[in-house]
C-alpha atoms as a PDB file:
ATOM      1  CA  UNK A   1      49.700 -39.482 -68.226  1.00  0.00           C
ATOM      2  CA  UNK A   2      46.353 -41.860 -68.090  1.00  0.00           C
ATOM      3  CA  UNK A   3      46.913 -44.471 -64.935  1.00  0.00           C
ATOM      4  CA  UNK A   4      45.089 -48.041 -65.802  1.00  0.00           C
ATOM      5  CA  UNK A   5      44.959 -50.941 -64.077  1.00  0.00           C
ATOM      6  CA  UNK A   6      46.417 -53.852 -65.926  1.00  0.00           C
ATOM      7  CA  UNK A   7      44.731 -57.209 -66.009  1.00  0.00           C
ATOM      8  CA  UNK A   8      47.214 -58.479 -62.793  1.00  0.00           C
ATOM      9  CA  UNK A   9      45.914 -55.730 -60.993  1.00  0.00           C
ATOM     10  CA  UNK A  10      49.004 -53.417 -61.220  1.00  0.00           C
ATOM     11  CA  UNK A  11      49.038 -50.526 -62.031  1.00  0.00           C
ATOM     12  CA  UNK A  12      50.870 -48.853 -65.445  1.00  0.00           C
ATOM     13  CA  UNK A  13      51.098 -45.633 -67.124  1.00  0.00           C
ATOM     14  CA  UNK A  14      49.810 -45.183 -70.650  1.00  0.00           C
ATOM     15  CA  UNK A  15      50.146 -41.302 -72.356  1.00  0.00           C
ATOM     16  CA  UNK A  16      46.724 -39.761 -72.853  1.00  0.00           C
ATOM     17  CA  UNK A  17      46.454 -37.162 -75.719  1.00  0.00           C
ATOM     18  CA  UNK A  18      44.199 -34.241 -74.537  1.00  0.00           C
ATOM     19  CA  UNK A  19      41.971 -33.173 -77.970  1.00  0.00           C
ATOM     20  CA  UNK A  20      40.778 -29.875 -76.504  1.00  0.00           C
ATOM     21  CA  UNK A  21      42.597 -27.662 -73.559  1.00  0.00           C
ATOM     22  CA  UNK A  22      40.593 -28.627 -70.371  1.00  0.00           C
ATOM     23  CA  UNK A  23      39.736 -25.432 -68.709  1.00  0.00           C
ATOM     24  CA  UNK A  24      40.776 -24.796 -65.074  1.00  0.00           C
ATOM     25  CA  UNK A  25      39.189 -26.950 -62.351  1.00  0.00           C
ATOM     26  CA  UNK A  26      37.874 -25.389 -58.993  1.00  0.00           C
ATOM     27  CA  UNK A  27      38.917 -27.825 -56.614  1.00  0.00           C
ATOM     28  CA  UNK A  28      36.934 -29.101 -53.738  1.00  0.00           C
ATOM     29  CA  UNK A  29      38.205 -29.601 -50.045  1.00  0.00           C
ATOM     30  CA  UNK A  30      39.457 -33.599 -49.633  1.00  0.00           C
ATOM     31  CA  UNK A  31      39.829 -34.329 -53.327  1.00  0.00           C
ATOM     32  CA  UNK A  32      42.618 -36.812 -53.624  1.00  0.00           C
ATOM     33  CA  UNK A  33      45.622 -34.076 -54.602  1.00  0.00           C
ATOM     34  CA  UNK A  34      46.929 -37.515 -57.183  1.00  0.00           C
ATOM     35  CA  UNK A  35      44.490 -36.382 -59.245  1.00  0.00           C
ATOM     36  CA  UNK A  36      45.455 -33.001 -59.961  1.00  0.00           C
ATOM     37  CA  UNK A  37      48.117 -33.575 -62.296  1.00  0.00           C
ATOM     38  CA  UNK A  38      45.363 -35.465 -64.752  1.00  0.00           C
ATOM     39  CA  UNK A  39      43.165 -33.257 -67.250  1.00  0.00           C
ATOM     40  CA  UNK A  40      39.717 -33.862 -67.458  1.00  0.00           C
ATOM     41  CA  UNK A  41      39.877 -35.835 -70.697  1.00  0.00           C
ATOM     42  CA  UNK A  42      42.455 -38.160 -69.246  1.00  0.00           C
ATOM     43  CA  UNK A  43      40.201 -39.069 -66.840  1.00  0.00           C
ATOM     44  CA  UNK A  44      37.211 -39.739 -68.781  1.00  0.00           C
ATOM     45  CA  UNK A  45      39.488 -41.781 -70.580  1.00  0.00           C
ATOM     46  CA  UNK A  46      40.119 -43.820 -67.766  1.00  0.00           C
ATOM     47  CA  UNK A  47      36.825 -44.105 -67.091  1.00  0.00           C
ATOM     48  CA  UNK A  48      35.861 -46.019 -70.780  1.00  0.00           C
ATOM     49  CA  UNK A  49      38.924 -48.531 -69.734  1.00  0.00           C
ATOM     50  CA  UNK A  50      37.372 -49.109 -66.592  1.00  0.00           C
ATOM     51  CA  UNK A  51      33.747 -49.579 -68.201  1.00  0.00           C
ATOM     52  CA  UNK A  52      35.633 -52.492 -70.594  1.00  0.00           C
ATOM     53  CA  UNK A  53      35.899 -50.247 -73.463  1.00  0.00           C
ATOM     54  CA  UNK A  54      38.906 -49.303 -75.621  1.00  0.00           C
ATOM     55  CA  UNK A  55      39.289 -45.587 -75.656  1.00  0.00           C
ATOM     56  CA  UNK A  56      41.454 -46.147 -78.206  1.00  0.00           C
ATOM     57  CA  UNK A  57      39.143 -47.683 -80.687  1.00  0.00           C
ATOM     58  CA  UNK A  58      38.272 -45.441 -83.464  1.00  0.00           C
ATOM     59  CA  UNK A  59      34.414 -44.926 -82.191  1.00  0.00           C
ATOM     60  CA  UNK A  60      35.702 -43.412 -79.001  1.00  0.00           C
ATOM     61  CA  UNK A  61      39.127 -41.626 -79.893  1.00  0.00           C
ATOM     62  CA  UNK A  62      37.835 -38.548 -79.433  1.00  0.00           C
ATOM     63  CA  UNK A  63      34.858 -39.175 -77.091  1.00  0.00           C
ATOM     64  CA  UNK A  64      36.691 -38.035 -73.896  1.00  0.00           C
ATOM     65  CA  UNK A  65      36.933 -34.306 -75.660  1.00  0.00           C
ATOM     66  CA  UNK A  66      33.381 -34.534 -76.707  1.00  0.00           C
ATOM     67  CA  UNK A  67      32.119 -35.453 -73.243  1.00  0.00           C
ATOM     68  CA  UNK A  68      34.124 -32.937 -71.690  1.00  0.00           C
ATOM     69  CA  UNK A  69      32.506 -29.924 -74.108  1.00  0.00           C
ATOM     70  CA  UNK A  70      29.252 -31.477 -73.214  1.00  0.00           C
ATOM     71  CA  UNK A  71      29.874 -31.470 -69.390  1.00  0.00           C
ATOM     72  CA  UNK A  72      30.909 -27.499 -69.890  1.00  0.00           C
ATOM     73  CA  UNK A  73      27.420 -27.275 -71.782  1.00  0.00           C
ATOM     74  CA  UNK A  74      25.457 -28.990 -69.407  1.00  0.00           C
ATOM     75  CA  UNK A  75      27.262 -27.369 -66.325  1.00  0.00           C
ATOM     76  CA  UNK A  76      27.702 -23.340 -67.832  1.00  0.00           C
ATOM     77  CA  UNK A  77      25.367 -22.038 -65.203  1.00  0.00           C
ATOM     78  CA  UNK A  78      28.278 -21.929 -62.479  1.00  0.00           C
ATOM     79  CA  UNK A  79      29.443 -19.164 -64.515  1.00  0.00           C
ATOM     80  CA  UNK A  80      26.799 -16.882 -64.746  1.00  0.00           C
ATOM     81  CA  UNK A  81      25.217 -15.201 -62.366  1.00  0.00           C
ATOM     82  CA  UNK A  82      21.172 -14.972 -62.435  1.00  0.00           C
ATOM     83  CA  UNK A  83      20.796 -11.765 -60.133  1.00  0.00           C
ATOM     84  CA  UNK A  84      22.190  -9.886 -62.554  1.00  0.00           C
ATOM     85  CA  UNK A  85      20.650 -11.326 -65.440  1.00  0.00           C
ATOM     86  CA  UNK A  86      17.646 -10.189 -64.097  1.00  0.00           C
ATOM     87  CA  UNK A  87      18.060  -6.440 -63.026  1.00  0.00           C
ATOM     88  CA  UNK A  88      19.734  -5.782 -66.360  1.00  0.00           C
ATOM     89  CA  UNK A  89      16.181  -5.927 -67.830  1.00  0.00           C
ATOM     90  CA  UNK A  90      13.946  -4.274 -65.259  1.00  0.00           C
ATOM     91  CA  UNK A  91      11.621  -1.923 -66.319  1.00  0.00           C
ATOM     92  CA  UNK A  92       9.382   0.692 -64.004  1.00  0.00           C
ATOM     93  CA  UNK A  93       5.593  -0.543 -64.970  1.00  0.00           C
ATOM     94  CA  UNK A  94       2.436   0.589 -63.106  1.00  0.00           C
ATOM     95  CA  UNK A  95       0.960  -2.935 -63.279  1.00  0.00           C
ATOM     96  CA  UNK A  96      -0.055  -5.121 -60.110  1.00  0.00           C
ATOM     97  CA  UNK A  97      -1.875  -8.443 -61.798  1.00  0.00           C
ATOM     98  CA  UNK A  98      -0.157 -11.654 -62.195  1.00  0.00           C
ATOM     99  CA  UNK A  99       2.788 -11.868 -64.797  1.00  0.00           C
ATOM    100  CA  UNK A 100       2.501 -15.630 -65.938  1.00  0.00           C
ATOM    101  CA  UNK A 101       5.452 -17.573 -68.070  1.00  0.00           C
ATOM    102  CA  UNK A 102       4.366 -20.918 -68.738  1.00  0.00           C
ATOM    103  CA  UNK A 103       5.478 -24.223 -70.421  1.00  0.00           C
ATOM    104  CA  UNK A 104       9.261 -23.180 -70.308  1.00  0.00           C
ATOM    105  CA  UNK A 105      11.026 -25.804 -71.679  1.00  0.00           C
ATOM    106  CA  UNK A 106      13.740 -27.240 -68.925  1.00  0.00           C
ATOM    107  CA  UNK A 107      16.946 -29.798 -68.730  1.00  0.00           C
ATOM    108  CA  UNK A 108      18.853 -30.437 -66.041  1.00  0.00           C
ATOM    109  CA  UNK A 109      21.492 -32.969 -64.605  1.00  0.00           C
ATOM    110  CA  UNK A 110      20.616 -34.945 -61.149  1.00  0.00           C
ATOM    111  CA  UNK A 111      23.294 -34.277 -59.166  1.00  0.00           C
ATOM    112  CA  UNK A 112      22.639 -38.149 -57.585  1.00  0.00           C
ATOM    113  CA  UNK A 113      23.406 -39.992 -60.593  1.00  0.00           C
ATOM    114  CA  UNK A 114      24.231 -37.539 -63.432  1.00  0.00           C
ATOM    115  CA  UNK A 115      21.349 -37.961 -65.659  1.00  0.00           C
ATOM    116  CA  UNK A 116      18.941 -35.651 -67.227  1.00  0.00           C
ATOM    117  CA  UNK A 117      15.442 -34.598 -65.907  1.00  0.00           C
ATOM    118  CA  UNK A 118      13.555 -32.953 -68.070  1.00  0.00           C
ATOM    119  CA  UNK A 119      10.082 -30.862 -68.191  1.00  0.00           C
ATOM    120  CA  UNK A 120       8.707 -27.924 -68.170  1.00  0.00           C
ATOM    121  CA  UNK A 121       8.568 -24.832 -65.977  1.00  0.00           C
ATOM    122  CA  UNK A 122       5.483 -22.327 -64.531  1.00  0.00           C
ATOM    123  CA  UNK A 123       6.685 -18.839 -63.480  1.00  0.00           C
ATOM    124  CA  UNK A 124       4.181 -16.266 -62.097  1.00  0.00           C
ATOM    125  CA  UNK A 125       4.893 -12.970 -59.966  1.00  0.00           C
ATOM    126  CA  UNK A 126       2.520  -9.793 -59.164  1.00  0.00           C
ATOM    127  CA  UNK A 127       5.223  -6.261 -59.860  1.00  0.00           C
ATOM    128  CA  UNK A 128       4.705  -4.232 -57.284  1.00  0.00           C
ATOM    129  CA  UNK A 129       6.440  -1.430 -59.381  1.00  0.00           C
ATOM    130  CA  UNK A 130       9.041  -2.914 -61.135  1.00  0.00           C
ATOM    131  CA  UNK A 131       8.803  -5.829 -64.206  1.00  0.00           C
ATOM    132  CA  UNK A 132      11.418  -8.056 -65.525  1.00  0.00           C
ATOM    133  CA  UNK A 133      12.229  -7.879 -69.489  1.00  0.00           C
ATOM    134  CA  UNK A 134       9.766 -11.535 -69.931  1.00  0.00           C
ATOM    135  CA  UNK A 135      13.001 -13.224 -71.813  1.00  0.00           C
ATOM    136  CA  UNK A 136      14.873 -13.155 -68.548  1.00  0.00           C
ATOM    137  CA  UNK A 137      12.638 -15.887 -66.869  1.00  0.00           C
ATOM    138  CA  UNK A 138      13.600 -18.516 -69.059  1.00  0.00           C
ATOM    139  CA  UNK A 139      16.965 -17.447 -69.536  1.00  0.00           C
ATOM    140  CA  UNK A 140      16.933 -17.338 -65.382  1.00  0.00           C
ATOM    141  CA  UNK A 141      16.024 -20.677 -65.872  1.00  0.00           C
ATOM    142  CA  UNK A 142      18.130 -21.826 -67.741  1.00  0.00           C
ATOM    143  CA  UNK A 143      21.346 -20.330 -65.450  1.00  0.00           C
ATOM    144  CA  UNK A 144      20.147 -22.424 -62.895  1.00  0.00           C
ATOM    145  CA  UNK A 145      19.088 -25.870 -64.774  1.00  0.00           C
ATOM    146  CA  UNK A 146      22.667 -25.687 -66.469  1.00  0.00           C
ATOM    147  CA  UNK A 147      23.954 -26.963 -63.293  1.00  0.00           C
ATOM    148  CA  UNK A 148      23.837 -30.150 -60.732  1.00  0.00           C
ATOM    149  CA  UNK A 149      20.640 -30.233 -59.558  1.00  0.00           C
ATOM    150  CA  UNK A 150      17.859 -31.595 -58.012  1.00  0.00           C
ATOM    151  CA  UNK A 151      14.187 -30.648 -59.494  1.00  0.00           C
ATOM    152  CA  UNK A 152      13.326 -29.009 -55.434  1.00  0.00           C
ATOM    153  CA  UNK A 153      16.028 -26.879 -55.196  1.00  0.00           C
ATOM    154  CA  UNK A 154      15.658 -25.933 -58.409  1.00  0.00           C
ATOM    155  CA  UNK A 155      12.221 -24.640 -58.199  1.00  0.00           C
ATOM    156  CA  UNK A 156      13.108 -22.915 -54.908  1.00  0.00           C
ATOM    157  CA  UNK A 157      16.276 -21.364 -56.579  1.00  0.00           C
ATOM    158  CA  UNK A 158      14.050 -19.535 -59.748  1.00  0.00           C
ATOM    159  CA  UNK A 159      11.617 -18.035 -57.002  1.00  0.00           C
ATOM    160  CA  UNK A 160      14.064 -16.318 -54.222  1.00  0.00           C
ATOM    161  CA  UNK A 161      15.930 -15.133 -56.872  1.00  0.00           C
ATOM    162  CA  UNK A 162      13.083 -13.440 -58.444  1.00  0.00           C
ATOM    163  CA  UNK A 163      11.870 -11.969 -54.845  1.00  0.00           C
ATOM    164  CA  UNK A 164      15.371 -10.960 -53.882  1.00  0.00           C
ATOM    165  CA  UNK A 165      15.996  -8.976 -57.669  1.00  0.00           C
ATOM    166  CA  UNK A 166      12.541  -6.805 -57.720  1.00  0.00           C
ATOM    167  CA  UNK A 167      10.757  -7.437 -54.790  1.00  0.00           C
ATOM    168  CA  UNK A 168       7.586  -7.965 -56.294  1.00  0.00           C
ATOM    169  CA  UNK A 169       4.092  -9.026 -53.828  1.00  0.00           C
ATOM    170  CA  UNK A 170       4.888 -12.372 -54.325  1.00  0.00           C
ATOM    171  CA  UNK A 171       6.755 -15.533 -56.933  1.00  0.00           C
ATOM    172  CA  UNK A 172       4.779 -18.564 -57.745  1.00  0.00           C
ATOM    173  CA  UNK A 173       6.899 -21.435 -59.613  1.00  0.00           C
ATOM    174  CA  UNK A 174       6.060 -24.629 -60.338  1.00  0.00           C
ATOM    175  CA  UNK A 175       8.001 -27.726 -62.492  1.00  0.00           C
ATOM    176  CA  UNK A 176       6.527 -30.531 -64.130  1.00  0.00           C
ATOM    177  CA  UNK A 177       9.383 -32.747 -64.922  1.00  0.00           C
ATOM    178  CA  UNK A 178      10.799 -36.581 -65.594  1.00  0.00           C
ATOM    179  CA  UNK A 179      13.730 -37.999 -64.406  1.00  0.00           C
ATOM    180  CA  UNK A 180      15.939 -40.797 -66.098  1.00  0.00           C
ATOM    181  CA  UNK A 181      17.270 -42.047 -63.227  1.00  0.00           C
ATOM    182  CA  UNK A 182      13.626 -43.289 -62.497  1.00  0.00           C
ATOM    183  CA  UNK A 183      13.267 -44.131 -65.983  1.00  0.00           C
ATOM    184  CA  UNK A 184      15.849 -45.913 -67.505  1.00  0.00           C
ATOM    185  CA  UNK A 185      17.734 -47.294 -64.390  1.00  0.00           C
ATOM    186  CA  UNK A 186      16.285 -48.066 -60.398  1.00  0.00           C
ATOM    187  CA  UNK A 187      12.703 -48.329 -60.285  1.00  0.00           C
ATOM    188  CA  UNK A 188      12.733 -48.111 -64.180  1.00  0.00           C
ATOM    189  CA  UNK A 189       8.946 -46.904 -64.372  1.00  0.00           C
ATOM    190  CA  UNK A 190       8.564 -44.903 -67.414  1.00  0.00           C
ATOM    191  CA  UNK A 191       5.069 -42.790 -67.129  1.00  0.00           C
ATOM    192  CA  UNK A 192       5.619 -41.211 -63.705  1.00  0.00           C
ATOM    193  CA  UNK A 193       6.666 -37.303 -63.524  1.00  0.00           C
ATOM    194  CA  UNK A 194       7.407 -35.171 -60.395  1.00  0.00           C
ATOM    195  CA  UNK A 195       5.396 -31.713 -59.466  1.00  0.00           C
ATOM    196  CA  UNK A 196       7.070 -29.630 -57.252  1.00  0.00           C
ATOM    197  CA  UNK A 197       5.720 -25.804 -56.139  1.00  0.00           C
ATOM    198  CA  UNK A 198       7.421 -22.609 -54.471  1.00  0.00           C
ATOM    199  CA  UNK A 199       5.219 -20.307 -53.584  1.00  0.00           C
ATOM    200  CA  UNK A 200       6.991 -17.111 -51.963  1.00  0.00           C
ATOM    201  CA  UNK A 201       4.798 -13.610 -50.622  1.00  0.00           C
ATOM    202  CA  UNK A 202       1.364 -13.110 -51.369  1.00  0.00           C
ATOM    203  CA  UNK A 203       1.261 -16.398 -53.535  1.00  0.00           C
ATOM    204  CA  UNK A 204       0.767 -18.337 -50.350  1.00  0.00           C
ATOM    205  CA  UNK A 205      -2.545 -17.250 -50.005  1.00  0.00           C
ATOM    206  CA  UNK A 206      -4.829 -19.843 -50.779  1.00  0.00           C
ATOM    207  CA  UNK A 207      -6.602 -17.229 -53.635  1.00  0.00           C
ATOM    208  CA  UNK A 208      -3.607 -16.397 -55.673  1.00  0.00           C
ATOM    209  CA  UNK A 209      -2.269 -19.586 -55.474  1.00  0.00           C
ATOM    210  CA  UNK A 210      -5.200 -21.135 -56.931  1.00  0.00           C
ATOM    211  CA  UNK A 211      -5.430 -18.443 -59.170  1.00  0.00           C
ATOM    212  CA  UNK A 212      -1.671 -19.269 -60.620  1.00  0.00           C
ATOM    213  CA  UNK A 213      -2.300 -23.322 -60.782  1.00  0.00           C
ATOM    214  CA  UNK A 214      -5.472 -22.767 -62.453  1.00  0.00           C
ATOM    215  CA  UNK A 215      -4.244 -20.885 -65.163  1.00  0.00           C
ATOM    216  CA  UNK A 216      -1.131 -23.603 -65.219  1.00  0.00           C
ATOM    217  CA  UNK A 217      -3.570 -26.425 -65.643  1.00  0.00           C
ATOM    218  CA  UNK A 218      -5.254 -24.321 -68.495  1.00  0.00           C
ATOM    219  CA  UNK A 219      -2.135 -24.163 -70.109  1.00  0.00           C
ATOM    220  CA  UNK A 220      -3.661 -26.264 -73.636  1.00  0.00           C
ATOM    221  CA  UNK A 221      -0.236 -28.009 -74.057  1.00  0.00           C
ATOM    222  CA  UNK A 222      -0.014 -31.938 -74.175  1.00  0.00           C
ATOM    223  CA  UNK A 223       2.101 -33.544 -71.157  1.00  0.00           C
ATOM    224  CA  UNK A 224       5.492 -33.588 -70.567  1.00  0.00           C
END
């Protein structure tokens, strides 16, 4: 059952008709226990009556099912875990220069307001014996960008994980990205983008870092 509010103010129960079997929730600590007995769809559901809407109309009958199989897109990289994505494709290399992947494409929920960032993503490391199969940085991307996120953790997130897997001299990562939440809503300035950096090891040193952003800047794409 679907709780609404009525226009009194009292509250009535109305059946909801789940489109798609809402897989199981991980509960958080202090969540209101009411709400367990509600699938995800029912709630969405609520949440068009509460916007105005008619959930019943025929343009949103089945939006709460397609929101929810979006929200499972969006959020998939809970479920996977990017250590092991990564040292399932290491190889031993005798190499020791800079390993650039550049103008990864990248989108990601804010985990303020639930709307997508977007942008593109700079990955460098030096092996110090070991390399990484150079699909599995954007895929590692992607694991964590499929979640809640904001862009700084995010860049932090691609750059330990890479030191922790193969230990390399050093990870250099940097995003280029634009939020909606600046854009279309708030402050509602539509040009601006957000640069954030992690360097980790030797990439803190002033020469490798500049190496890194120099060849980042010399990437020949357009902007984001």
């Amino acid at each position: 059952d679907a709780v609404r509010p009525t226009p009194q103010g009292e509250r009535m129960r109305t059946m909801a008709q789940p489109i798609a079997v809402t897989k199981p929730v991980h509960r958080a600590a202090g969540i209101d226990e009411g709400l367990s007995e509600f699938s995800t769809q029912e709630m969405l559901r609520e949440i068009l009556s509460r916007l105005g809407e008619d959930p019943t109309r025929d343009g949103l009958l089945a939006t709460p099912a397609r929101m929810e199989k979006s929200l499972d897109f969006l959020t998939k990289g809970y479920d996977e875990n990017p250590t092991q994505i990564l040292r399932g494709a290491m190889f031993d290399v005798d190499y020791d220069e800079m390993v650039i992947v550049k103008d990864i494409e990248m989108f990601s929920l804010c985990e303020h307001h639930m709307l997508p960032f977007f942008g593109r993503v700079h990955v460098a490391y030096i092996p110090k014996g070991k390399v990484i199969g150079l699909s599995k940085i954007p895929r590692l991307v992607e694991v964590f960008a499929r979640r809640l996120q904001v862009q700084e953790r995010l860049t932090r997130q691609i750059a330990e994980t890479i030191q922790h897997a193969i230990e390399p001299q050093g990870v250099g990562v940097v995003i280029e990205a634009r939020h909606l939440c600046m854009m279309m809503r708030g402050i509602e300035k539509q040009n601006s983008s957000t640069v954030t950096s992690a360097m980790v090891g030797c990439f803190r040193q002033k020469e490798t870092r500049s190496e890194f952003l120099s060849l980042v800047r010399n990437a020949g794409t357009g902007g984001i």
